[in-house]
C-alpha atoms as a PDB file:
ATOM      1  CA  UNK A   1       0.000   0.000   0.000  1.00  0.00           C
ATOM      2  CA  UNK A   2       1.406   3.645  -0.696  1.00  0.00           C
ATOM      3  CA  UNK A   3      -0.570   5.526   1.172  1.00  0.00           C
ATOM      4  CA  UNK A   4       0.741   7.005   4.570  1.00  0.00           C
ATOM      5  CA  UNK A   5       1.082   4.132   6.610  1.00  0.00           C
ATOM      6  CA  UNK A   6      -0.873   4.341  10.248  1.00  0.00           C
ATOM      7  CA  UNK A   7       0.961   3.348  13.496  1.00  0.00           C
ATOM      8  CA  UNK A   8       0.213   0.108  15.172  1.00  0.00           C
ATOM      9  CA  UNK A   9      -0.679   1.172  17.833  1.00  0.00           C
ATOM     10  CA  UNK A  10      -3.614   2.304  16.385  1.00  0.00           C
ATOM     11  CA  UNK A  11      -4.806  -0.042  14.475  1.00  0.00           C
ATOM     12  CA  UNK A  12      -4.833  -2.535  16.963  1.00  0.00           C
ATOM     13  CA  UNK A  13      -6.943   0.717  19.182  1.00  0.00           C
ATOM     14  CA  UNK A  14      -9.250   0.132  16.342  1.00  0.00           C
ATOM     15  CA  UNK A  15      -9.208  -3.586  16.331  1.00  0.00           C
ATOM     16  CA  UNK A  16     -10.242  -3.757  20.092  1.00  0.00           C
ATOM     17  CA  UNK A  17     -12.918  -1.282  19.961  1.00  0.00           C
ATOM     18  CA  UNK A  18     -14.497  -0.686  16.501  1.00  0.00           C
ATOM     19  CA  UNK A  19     -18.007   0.798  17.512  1.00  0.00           C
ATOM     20  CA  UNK A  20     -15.817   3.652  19.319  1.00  0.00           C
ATOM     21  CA  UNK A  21     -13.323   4.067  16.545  1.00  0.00           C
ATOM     22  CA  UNK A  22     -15.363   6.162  14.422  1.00  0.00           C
ATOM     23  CA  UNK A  23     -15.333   4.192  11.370  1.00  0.00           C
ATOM     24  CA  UNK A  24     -18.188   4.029   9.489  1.00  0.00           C
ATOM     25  CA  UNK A  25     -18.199   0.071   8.363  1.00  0.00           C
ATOM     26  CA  UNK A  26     -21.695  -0.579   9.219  1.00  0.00           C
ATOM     27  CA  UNK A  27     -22.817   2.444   6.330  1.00  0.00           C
ATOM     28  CA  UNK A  28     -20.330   1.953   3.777  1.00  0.00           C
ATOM     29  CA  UNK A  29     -18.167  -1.422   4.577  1.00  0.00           C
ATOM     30  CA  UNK A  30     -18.395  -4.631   2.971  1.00  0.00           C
ATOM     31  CA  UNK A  31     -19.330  -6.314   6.273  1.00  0.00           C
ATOM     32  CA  UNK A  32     -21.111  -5.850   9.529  1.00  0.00           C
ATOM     33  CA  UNK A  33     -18.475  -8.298  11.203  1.00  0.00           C
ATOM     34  CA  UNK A  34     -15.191  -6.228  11.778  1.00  0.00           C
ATOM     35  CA  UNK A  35     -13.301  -9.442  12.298  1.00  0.00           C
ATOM     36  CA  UNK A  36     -13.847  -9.737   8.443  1.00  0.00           C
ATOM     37  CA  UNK A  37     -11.578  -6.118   7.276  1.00  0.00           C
ATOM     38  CA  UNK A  38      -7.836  -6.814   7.237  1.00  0.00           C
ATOM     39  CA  UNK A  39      -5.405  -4.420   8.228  1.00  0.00           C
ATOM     40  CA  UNK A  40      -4.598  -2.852   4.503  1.00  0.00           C
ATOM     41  CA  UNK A  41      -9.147  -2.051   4.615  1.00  0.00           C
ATOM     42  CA  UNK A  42      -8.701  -0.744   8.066  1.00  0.00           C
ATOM     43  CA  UNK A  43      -5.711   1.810   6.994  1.00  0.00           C
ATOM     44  CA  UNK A  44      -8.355   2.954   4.347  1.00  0.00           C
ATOM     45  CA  UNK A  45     -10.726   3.553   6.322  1.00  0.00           C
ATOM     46  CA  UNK A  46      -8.971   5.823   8.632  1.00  0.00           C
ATOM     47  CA  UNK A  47      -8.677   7.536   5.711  1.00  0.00           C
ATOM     48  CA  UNK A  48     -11.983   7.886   4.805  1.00  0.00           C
ATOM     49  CA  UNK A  49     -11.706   5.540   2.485  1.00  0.00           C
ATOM     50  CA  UNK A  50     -14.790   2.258   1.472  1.00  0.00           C
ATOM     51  CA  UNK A  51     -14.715  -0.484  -0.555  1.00  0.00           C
ATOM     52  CA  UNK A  52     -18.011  -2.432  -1.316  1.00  0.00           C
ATOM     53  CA  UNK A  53     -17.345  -4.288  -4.058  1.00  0.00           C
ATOM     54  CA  UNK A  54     -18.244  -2.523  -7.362  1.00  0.00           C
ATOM     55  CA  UNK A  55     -19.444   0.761  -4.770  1.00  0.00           C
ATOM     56  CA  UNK A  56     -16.827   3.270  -3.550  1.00  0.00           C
ATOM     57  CA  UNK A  57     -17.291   5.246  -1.308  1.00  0.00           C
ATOM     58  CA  UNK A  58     -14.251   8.511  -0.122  1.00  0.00           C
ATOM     59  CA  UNK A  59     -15.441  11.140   3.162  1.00  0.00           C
ATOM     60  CA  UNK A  60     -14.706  14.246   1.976  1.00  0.00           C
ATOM     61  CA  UNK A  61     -12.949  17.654   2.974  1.00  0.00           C
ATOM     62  CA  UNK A  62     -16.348  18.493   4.186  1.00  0.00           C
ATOM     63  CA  UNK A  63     -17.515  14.980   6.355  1.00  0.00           C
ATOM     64  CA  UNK A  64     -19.778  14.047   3.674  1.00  0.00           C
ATOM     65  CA  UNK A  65     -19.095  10.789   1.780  1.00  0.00           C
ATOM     66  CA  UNK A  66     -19.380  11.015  -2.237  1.00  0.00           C
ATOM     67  CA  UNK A  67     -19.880   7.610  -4.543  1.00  0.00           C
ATOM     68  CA  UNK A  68     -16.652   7.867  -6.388  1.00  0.00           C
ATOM     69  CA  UNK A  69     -18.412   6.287  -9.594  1.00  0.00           C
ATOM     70  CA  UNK A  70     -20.096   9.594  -9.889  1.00  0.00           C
ATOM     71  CA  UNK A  71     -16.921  11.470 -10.290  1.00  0.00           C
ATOM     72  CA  UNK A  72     -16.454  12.456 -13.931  1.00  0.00           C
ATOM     73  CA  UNK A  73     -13.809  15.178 -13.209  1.00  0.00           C
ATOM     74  CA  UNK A  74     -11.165  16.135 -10.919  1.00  0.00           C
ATOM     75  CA  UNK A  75      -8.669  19.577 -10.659  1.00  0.00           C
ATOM     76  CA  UNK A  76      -6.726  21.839  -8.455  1.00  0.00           C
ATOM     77  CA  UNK A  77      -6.539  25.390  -7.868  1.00  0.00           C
ATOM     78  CA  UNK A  78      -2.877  26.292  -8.176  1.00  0.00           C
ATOM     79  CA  UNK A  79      -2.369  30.001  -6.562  1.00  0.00           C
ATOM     80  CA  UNK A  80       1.445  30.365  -6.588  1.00  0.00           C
ATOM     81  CA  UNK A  81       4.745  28.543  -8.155  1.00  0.00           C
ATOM     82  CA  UNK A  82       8.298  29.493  -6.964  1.00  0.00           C
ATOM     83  CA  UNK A  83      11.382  29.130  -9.218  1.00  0.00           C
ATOM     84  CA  UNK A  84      14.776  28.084  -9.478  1.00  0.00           C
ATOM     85  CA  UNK A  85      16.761  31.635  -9.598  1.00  0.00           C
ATOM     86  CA  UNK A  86      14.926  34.760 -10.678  1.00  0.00           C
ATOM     87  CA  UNK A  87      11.877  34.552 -13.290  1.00  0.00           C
ATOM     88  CA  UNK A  88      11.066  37.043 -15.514  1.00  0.00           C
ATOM     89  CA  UNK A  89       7.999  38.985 -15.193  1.00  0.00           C
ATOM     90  CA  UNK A  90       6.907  36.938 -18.484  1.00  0.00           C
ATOM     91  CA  UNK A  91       7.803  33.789 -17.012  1.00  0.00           C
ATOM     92  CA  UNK A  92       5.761  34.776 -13.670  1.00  0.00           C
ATOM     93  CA  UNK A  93       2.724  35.187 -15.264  1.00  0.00           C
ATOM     94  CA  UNK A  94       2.591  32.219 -17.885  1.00  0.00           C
ATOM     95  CA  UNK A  95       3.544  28.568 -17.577  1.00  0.00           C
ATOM     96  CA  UNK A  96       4.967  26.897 -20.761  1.00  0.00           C
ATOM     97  CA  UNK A  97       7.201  24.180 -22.273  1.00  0.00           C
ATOM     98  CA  UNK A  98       9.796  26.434 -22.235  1.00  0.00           C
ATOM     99  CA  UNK A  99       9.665  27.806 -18.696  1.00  0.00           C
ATOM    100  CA  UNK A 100       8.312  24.492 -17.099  1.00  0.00           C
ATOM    101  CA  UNK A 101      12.261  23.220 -16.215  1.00  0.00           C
ATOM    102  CA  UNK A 102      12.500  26.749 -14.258  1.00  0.00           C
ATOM    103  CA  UNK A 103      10.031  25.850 -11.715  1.00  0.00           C
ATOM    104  CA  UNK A 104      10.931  24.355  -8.226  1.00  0.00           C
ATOM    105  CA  UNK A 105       7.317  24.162  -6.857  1.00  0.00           C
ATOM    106  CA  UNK A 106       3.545  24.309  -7.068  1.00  0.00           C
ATOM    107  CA  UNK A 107       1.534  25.570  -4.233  1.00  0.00           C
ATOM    108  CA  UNK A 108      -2.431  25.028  -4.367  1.00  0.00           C
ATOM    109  CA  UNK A 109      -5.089  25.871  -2.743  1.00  0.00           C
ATOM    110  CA  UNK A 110      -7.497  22.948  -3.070  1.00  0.00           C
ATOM    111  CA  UNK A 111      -7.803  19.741  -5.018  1.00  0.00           C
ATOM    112  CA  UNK A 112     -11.497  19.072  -6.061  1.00  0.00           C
ATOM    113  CA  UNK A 113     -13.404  15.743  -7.403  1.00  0.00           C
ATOM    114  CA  UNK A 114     -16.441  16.944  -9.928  1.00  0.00           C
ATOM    115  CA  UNK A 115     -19.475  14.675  -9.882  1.00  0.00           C
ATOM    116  CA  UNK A 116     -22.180  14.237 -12.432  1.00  0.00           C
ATOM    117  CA  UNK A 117     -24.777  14.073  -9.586  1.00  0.00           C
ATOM    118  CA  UNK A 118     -25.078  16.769  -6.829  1.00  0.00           C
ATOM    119  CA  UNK A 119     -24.233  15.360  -3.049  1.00  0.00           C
ATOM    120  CA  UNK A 120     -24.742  17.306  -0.495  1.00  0.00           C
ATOM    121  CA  UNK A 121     -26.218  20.151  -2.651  1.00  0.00           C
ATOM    122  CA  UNK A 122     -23.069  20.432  -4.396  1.00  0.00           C
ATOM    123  CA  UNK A 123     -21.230  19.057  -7.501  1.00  0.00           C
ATOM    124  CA  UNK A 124     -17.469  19.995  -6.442  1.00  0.00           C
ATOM    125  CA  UNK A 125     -16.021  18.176  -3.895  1.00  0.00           C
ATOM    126  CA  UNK A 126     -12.728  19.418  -1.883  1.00  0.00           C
ATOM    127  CA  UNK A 127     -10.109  16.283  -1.200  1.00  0.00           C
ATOM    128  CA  UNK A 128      -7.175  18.160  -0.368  1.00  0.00           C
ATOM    129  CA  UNK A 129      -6.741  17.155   3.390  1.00  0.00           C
ATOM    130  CA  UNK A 130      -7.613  13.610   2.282  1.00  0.00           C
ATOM    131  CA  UNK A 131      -4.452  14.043  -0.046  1.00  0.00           C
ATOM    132  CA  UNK A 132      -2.361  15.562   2.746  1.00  0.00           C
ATOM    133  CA  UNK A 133      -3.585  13.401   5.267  1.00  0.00           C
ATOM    134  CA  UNK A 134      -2.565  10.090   2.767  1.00  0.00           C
ATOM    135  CA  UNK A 135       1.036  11.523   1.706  1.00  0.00           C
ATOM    136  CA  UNK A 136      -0.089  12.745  -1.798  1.00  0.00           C
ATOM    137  CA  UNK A 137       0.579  16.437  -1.014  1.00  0.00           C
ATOM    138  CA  UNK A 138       2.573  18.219   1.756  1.00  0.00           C
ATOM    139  CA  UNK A 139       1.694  21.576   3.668  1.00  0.00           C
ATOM    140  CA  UNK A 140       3.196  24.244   2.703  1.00  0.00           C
ATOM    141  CA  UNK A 141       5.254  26.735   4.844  1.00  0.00           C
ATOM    142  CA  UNK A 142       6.479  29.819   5.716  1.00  0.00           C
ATOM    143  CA  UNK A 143       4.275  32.211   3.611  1.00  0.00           C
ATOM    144  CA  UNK A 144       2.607  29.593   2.115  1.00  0.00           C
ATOM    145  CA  UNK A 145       1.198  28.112   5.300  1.00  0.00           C
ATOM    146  CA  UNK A 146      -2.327  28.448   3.950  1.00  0.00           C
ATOM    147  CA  UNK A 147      -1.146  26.186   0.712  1.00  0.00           C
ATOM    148  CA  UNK A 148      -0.498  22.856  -0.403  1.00  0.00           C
ATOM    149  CA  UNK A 149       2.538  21.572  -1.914  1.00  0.00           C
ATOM    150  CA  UNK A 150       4.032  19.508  -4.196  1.00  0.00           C
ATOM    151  CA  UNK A 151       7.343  19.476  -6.617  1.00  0.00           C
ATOM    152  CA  UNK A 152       8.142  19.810  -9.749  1.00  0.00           C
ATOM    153  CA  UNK A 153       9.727  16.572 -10.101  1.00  0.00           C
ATOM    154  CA  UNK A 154       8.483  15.601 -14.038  1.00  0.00           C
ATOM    155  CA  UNK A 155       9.153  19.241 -15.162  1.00  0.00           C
ATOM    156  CA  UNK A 156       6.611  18.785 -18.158  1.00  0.00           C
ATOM    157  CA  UNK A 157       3.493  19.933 -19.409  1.00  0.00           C
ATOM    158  CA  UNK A 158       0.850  16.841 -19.510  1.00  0.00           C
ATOM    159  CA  UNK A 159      -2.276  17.150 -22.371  1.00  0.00           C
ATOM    160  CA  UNK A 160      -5.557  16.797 -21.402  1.00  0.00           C
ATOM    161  CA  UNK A 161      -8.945  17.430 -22.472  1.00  0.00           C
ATOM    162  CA  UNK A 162      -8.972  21.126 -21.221  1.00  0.00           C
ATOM    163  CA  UNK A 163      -5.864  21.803 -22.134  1.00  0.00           C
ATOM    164  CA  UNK A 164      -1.849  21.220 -21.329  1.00  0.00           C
ATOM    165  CA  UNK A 165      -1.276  21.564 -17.322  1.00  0.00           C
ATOM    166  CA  UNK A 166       1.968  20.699 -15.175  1.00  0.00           C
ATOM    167  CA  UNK A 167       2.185  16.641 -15.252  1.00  0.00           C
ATOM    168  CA  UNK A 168       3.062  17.167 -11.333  1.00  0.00           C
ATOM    169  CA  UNK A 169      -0.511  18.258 -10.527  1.00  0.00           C
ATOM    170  CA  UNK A 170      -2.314  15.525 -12.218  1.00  0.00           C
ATOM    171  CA  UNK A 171       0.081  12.868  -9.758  1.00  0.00           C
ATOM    172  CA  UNK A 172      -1.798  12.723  -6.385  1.00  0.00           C
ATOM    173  CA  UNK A 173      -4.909  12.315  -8.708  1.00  0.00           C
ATOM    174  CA  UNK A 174      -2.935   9.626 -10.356  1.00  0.00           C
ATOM    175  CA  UNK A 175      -2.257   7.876  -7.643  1.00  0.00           C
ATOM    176  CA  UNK A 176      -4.667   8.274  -4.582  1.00  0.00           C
ATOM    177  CA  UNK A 177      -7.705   8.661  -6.826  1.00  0.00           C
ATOM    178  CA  UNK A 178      -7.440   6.837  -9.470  1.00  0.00           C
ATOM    179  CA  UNK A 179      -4.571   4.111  -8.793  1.00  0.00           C
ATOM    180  CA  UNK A 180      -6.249   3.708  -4.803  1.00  0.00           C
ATOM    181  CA  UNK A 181      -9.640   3.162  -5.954  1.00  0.00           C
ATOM    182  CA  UNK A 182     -10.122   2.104  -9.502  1.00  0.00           C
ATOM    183  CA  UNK A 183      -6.522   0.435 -10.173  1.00  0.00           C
ATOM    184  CA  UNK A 184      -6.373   2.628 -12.944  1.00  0.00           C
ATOM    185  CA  UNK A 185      -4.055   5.662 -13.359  1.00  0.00           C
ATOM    186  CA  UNK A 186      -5.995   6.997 -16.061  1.00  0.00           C
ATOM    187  CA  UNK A 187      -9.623   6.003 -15.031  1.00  0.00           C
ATOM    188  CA  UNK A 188     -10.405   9.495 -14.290  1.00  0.00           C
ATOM    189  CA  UNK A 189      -8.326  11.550 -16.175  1.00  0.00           C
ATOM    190  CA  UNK A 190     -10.123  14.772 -17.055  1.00  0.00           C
ATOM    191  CA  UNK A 191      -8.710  17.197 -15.235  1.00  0.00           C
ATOM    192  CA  UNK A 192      -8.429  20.620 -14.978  1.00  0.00           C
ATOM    193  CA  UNK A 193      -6.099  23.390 -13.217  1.00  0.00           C
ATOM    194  CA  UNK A 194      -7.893  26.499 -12.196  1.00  0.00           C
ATOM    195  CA  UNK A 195      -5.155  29.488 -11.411  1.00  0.00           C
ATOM    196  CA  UNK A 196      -4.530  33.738 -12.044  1.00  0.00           C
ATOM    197  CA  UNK A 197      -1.618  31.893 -13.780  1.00  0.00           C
ATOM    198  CA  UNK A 198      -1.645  31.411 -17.854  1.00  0.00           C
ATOM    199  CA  UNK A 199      -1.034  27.952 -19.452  1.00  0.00           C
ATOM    200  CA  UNK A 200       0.625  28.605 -22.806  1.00  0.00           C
ATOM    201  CA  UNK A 201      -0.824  25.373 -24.797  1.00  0.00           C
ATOM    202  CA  UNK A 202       1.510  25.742 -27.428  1.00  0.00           C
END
């Protein structure tokens, strides 16, 4: 498993008292008898994370659970990038091929899950503290306290439907969406990056 891995002591907290844990395996599980959930489902589940056969279920940023079948999109609002060495003013306000290499890291705001069906009232659905909590994304610091991180490790633009977007924001997507609960890096794969910040899609 590659998500963040929980501490022992914990699950075995869990194990001994389950109707006090807070996990909701009665509503969403795959079995009323906790003796049934190995160690791997409970780690998901202190996640927020349910697997009913074909039906999967992820608690939200706002304790809500969404069916993730419904999810059709996903995206991230990116609100600030910082550089190796000085950018230009050009290079500040648009993200290319050719200025991609330049950047150190991404700082968003929130990563979202789109579904075709409103929950809750709503269509857009916040994730980002499931990401953090996982190990998909880190917190940012200093002045970007407020922020979410994550590197510019691929250093390339990545095409998709709405356009060519930094291949390092689809990742936690990649893997703790799509990879987590469909096996499939590219089951959902429309994405989208929302930001003051240009995407040359040249």
């Amino acid at each position: 498993m590659f998500i963040k891995k929980v501490q022992s002591s914990i699950i075995n907290q869990i194990r001994k008292n389950p109707e006090v844990s807070g996990l909701r395996y009665k509503d969403f599980g795959k079995s009323y008898d906790f003796d049934d959930y190995s160690e791997e489902d409970i780690v998901e589940m202190y996640y927020g994370i349910y697997k009913n056969n074909d039906i999967l279920f992820l608690l939200v940023d706002g304790d809500y659970f969404i069916d993730m079948n419904d999810v059709i999109q996903t995206g991230c609002t990116l609100e600030k990038v910082t550089y190796y060495g000085k950018p230009t003013k050009e290079e500040q306000k648009s993200i290319s091929r050719y200025n991609i290499q330049k950047i150190s890291t991404f700082y968003v705001k929130d990563y979202f899950l789109i579904t075709a069906n409103k929950i809750n009232g709503m269509n857009r659905h916040f994730i980002s503290r499931f990401l953090w909590k996982t190990g998909a994304i880190n917190a940012g610091r200093n002045q970007f306290s407020q922020l979410y991180s994550t590197r510019n490790d691929y250093k390339v633009l990545q095409d998709f439907k709405e356009g060519l977007f930094p291949k390092d924001l689809f990742y936690p997507i990649k893997t703790h969406i799509n990879r987590l609960f469909f096996e499939n890096d590219y089951m959902i794969s429309d994405f989208i990056v929302e930001s003051k910040i240009q995407f040359e899609n040249v």
